[in-house]
Protein backbone atom coordinates (compact mmCIF):
# COMPACT_ATOMS: atom_id res chain seq x y z
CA UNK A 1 188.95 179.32 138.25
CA UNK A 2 189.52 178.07 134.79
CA UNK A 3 191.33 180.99 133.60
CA UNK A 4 193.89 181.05 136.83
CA UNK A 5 194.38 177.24 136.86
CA UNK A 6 195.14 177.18 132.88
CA UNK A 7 197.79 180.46 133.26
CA UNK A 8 199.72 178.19 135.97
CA UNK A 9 199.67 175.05 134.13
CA UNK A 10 201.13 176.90 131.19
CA UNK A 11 203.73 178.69 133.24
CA UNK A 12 204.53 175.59 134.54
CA UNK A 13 204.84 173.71 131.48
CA UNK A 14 206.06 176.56 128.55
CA UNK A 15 208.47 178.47 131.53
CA UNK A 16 206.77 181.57 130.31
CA UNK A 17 204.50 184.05 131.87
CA UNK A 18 200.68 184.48 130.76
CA UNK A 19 198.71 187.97 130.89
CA UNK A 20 194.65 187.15 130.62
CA UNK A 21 191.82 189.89 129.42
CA UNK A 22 188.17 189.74 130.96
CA UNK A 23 186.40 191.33 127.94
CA UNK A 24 187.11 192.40 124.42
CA UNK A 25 187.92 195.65 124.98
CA UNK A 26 190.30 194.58 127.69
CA UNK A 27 191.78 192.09 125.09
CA UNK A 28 192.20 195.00 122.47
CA UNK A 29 194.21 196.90 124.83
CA UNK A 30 196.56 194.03 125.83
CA UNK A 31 197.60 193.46 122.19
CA UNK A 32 197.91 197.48 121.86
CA UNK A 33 200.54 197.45 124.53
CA UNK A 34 202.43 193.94 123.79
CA UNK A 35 202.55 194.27 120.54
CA UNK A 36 204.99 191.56 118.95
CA UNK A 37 206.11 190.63 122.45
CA UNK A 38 203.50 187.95 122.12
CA UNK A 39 204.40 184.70 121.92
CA UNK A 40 200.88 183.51 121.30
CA UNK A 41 197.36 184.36 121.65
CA UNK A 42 194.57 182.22 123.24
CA UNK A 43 191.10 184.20 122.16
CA UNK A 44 187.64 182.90 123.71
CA UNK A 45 185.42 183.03 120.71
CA UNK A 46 182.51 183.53 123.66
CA UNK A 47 183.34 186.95 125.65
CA UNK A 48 181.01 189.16 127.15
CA UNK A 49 181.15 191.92 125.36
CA UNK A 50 181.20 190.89 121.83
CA UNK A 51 182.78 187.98 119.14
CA UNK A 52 186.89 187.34 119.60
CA UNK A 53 187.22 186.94 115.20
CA UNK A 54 187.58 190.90 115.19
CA UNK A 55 190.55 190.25 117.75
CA UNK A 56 191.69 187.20 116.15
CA UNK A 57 192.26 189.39 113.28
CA UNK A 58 194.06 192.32 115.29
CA UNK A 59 196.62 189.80 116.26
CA UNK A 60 199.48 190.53 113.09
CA UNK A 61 199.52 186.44 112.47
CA UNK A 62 200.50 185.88 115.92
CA UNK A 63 199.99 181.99 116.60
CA UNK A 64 196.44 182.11 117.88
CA UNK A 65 194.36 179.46 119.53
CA UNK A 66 190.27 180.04 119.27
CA UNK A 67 188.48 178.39 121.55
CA UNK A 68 184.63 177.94 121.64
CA UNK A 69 181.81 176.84 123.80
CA UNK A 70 180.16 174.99 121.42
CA UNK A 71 182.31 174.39 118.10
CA UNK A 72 180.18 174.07 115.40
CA UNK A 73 181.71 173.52 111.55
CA UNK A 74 180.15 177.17 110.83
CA UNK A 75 181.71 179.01 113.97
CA UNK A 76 185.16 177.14 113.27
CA UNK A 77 185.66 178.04 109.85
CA UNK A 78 184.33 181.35 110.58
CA UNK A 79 187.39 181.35 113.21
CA UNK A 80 190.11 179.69 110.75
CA UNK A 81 189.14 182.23 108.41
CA UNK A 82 189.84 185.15 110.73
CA UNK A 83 193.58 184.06 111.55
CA UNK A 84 192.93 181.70 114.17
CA UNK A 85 195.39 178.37 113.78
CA UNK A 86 193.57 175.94 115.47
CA UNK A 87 190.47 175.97 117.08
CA UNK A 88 189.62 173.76 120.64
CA UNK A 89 186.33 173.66 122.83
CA UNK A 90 186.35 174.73 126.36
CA UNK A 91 184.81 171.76 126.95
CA UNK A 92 187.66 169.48 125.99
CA UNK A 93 189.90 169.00 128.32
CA UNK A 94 192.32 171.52 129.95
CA UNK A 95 195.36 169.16 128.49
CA UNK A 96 194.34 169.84 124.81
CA UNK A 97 194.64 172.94 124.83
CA UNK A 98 197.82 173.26 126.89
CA UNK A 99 199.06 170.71 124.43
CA UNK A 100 198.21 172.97 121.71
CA UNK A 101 199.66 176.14 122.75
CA UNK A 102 203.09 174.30 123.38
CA UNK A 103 202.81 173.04 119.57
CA UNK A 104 201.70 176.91 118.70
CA UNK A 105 204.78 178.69 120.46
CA UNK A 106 207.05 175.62 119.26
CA UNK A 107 205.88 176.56 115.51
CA UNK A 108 206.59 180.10 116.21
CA UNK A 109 210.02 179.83 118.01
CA UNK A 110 210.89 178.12 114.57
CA UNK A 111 210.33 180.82 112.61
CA UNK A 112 211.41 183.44 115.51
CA UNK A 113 212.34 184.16 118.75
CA UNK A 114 209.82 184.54 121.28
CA UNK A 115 210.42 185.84 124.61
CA UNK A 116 207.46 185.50 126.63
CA UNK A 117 204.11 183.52 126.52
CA UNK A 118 201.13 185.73 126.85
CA UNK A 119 198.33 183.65 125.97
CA UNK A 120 195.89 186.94 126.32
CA UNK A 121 192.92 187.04 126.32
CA UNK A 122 191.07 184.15 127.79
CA UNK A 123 187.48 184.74 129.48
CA UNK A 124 186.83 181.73 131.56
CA UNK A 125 183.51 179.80 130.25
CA UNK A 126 182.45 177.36 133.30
C-alpha cells in the first residue's frame, strides 16, 4: 500500500510516471533497461533479497534517494558513501520524501533534461 500510494502522489505532484521493483534483482534489471531515462532513483536500503548500496552504486550518479527503516549515523554514511544524495526513513512521513524527490529531479533538470520520473525501486516497509 505504501509503495502504490507514494507512485500516485508523485505522479500527481512531479507529472511524471514511476516504475517500482519488489527485490534487488528486480531493481537491477529496471536500471539495465532504463538506463539514463531515469530521472531519479528511490532505493529501499531494506529489500528482501539483499542491501540497496550495491544498487545505489549501479545507478551512473543518477539523483538517488536512500531510504531506511531505521537510519542510524553508520547505515547513512554507509549510504552517502555509495552515491546516494540524501537519505530519509520510511518512517518519516510520506511528504518528506515526496518533497525530496521533487528537490532531486529539480537538481537534475538543472543540469539536464529529464523526461520521465522513475523513482525505481522502492520495496514497501510497513
Amino acid at each position: 500500500m505504501f509503495l502504490e500510494g507514494l507512485a500516485l502522489l508523485l505522479q500527481w505532484r512531479t507529472g511524471l510516471s514511476s516504475v517500482h521493483a519488489g527485490s534487488l534483482a528486480e531493481a537491477e534489471r529496471v536500471l539495465d533497461e532504463a538506463g539514463q531515462e531515469l530521472a531519479c532513483v528511490v532505493v529501499d536500503l531494506d529489500l528482501p533479497d539483499g542491501g540497496g548500496n550495491e544498487l545505489i552504486e549501479r545507478t551512473n550518479r543518477l539523483p538517488t534517494l536512500a531510504l531506511l527503516r531505521t537510519r542510524t549515523l553508520k547505515r547513512q554514511a554507509r549510504a552517502l558513501e555509495s552515491g546516494a544524495d540524501e537519505v530519509l526513513s520510511t518512517a518519516g512521513p510520506v511528504e518528506e520524501i515526496v518533497a525530496s524527490v521533487e528537490r532531486l529531479i529539480g537538481q537534475a533538470s538543472a543540469h539536464r533534461a529529464s523526461p520521465a520520473l522513475l523513482p525505481a525501486p522502492i520495496h514497501p516497509t510497513s
